[in-house]
Protein backbone atom coordinates (compact mmCIF):
# COMPACT_ATOMS: atom_id res chain seq x y z
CA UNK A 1 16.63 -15.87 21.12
CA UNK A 2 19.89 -18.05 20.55
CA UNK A 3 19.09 -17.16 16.80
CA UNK A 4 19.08 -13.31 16.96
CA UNK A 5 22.48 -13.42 18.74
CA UNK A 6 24.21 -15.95 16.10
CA UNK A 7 23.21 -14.24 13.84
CA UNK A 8 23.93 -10.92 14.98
CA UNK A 9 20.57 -9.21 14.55
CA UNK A 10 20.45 -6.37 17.76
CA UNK A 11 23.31 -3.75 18.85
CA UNK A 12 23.03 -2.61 22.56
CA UNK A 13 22.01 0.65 22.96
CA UNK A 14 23.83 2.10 26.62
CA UNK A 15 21.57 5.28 27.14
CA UNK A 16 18.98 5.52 24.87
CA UNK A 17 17.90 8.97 24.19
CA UNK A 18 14.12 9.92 24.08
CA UNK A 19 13.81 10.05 20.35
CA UNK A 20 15.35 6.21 19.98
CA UNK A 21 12.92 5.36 23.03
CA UNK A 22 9.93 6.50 21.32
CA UNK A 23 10.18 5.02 18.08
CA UNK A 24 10.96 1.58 19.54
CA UNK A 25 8.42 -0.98 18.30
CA UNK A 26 7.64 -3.42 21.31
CA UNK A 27 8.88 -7.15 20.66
CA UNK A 28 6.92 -10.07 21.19
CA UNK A 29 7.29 -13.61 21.09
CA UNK A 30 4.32 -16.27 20.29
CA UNK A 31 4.95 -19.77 20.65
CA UNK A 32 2.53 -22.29 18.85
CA UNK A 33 2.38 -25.84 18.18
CA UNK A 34 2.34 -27.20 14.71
CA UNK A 35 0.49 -29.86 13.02
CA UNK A 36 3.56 -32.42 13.43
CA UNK A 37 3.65 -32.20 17.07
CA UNK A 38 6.72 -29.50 16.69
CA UNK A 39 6.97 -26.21 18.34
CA UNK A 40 7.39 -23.63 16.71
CA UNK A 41 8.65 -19.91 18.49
CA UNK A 42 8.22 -17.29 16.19
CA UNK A 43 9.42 -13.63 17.56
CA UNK A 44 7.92 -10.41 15.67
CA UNK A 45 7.95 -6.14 16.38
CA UNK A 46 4.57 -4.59 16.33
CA UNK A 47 5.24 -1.96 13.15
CA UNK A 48 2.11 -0.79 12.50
CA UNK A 49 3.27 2.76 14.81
CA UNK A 50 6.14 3.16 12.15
CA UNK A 51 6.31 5.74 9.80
CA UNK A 52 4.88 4.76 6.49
CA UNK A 53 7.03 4.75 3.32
CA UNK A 54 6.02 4.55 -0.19
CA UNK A 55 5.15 1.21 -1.77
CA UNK A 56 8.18 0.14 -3.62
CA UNK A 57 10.27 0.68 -0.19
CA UNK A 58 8.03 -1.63 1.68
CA UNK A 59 5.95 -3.79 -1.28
CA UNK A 60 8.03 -6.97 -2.26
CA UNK A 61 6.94 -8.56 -5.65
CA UNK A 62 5.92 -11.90 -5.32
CA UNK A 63 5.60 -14.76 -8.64
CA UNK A 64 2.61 -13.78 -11.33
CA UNK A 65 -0.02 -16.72 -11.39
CA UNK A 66 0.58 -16.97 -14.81
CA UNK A 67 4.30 -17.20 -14.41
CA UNK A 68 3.66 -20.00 -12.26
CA UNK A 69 1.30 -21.86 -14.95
CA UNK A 70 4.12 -21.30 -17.85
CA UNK A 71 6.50 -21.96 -15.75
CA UNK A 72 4.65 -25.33 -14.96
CA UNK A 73 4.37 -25.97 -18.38
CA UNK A 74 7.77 -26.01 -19.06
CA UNK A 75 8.48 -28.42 -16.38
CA UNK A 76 6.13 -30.96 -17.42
CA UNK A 77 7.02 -30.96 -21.34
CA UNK A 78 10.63 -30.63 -20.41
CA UNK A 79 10.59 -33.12 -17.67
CA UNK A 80 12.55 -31.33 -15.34
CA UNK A 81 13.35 -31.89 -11.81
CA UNK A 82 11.48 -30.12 -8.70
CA UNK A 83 12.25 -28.69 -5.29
CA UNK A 84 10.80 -26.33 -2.89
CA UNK A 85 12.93 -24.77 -0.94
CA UNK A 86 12.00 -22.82 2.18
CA UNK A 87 14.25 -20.10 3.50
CA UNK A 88 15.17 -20.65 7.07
CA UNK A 89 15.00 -17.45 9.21
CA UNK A 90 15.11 -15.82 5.89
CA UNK A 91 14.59 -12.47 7.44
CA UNK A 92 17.05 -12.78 9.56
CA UNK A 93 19.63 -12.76 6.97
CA UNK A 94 18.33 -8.88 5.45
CA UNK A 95 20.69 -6.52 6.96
CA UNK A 96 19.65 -2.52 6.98
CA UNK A 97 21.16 -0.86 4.30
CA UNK A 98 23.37 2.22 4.94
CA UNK A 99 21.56 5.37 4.81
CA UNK A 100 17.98 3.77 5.76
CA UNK A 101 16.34 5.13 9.22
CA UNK A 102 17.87 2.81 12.02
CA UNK A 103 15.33 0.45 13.06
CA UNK A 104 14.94 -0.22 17.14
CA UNK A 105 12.88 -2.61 19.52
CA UNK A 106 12.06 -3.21 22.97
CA UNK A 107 11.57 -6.02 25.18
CA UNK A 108 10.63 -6.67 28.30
CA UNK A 109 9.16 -8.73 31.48
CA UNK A 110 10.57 -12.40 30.52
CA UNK A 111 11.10 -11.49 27.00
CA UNK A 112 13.80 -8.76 28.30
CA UNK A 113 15.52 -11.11 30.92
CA UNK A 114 16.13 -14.00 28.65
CA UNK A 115 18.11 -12.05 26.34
CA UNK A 116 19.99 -10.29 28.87
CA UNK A 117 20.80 -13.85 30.24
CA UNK A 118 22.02 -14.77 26.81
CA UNK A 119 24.21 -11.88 25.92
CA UNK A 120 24.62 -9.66 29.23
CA UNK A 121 26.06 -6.84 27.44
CA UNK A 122 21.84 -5.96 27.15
CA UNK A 123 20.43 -3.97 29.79
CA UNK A 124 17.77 -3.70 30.72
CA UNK A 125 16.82 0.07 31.90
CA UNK A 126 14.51 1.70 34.08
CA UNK A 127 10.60 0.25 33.81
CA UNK A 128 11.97 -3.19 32.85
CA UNK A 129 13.34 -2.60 29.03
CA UNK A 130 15.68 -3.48 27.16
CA UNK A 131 16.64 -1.50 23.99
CA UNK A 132 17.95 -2.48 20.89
CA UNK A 133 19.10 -0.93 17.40
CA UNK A 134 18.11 -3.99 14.18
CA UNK A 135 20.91 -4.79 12.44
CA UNK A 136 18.56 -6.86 10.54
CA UNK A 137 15.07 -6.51 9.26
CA UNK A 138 12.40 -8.69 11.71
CA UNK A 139 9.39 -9.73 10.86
CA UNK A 140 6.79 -7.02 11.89
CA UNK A 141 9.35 -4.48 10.29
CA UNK A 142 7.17 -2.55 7.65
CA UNK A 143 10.06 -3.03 5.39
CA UNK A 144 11.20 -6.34 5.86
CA UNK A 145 9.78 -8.16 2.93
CA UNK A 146 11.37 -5.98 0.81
CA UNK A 147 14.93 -5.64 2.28
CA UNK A 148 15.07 -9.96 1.97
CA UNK A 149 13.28 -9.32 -1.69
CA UNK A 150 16.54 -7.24 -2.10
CA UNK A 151 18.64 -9.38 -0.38
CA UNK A 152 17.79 -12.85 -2.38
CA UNK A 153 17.63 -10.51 -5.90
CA UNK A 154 21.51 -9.43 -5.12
CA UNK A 155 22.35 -13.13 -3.77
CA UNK A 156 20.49 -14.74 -6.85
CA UNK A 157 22.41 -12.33 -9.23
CA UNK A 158 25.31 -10.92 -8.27
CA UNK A 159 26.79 -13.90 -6.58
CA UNK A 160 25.43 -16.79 -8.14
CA UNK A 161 24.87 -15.70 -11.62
CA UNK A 162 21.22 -15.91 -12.65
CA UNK A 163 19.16 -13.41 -14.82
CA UNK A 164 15.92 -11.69 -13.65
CA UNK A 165 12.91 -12.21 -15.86
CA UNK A 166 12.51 -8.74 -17.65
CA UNK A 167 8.60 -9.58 -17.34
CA UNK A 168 8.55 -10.82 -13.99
CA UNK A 169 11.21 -9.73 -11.33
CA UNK A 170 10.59 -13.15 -9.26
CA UNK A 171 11.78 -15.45 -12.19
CA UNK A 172 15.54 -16.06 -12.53
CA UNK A 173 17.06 -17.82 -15.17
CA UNK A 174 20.71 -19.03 -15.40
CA UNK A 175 22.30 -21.14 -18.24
CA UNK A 176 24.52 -23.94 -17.26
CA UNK A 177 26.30 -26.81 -18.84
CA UNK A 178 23.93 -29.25 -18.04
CA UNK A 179 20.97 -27.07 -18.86
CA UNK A 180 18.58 -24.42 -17.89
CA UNK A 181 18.02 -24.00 -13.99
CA UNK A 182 14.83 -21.95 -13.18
CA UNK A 183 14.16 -20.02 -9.56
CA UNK A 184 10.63 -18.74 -8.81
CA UNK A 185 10.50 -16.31 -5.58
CA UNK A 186 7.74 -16.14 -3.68
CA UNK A 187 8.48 -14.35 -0.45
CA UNK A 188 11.31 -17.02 1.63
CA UNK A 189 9.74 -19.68 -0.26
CA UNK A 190 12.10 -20.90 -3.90
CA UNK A 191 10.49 -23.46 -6.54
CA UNK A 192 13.73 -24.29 -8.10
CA UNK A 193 13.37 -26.60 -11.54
CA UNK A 194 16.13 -28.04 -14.01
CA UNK A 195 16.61 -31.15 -16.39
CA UNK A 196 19.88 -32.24 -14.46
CA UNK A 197 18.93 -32.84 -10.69
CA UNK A 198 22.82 -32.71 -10.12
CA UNK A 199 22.36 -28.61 -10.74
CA UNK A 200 19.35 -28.92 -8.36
CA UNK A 201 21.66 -30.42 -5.57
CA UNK A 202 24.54 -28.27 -6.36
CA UNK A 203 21.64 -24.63 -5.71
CA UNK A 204 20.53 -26.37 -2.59
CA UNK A 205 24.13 -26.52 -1.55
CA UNK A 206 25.00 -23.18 -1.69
């Protein structure tokens, strides 16, 4: 819960009218333990009441198998350098584009009081719930997977330069002084690969 307020993911709604309290997907939160001993808390909204869209607002492309076998191929003849990167909270970091239908939640019981303890500015109304317009895409959102598809195209792009594979949109390419530096998307999860690890280090950075 600490997460969604750093980062800014929920605006408080005051009085929510009947239209915003009917399309509010209910919040839950499932706490597991992983193989490691670690736990894990992983909070999603229930979207399968929203209203459906067409395929390339919700569908987000993910790396061609054979993409990943060339792609392979290259690395082992070229002898490049290898990490995996996993995106943390990735879809936390998606934000809801102007002019798409606002996207709400509710919470309550325990769920509802913790928050409210966290950032009292949430109330909780009538029945025990609490409220809230996305600012960000959660997992559970129909659309999510494609606004952080979005989201990681711009960031990949537009700010740090790299070139989308005209045959597969989850290969970048970007040409740097020490050599080639390939990304492969696949969801939050990166395969970055490069003959200079010091351009590995330097995308891991960033």
């Amino acid at each position: 819960m600490k997460l969604f307020i750093k980062e800014g993911v929920f605006e408080n709604i005051n009085n929510p009218t009947d239209e915003e309290i009917k399309r509010a997907l209910r919040m839950h939160c499932f706490i597991t333990e992983k193989r490691d001993g670690r736990i894990k808390a992983r909070a999603v909204t229930d979207g399968r009441t929203q209203t459906r869209y067409l395929e390339e607002e919700t569908y987000s492309p993910t790396v061609r198998l054979e993409s990943i076998m060339l792609s392979s191929l290259i690395v082992a003849v070229q002898r490049r350098h290898v990490r995996v990167i996993d995106i943390k909270g990735a879809f936390l970091k998606a934000r809801v584009p102007n002019g798409m239908e606002l996207l709400f939640v509710k919470m309550e019981g325990e769920l509802a009081q913790m928050m409210n303890r966290l950032q009292p500015d949430f109330q909780i109304h009538s029945g025990g719930f609490m409220y809230l317009k996305c600012v960000k895409a959660l997992y559970g959102h129909i659309e999510a997977t494609r606004l952080l598809y979005d989201d990681l195209n711009r960031s990949l792009t537009e700010k740090m330069g790299f070139v989308r594979n005209s045959y597969d949109p989850c290969i970048y390419n970007k040409k740097t002084k020490d050599g080639n530096i390939t990304v492969c998307t696949h969801v939050d999860d990166l395969r970055v690969s490069s003959i200079s690890e010091e351009c590995l280090i330097k995308f891991i950075l960033i």
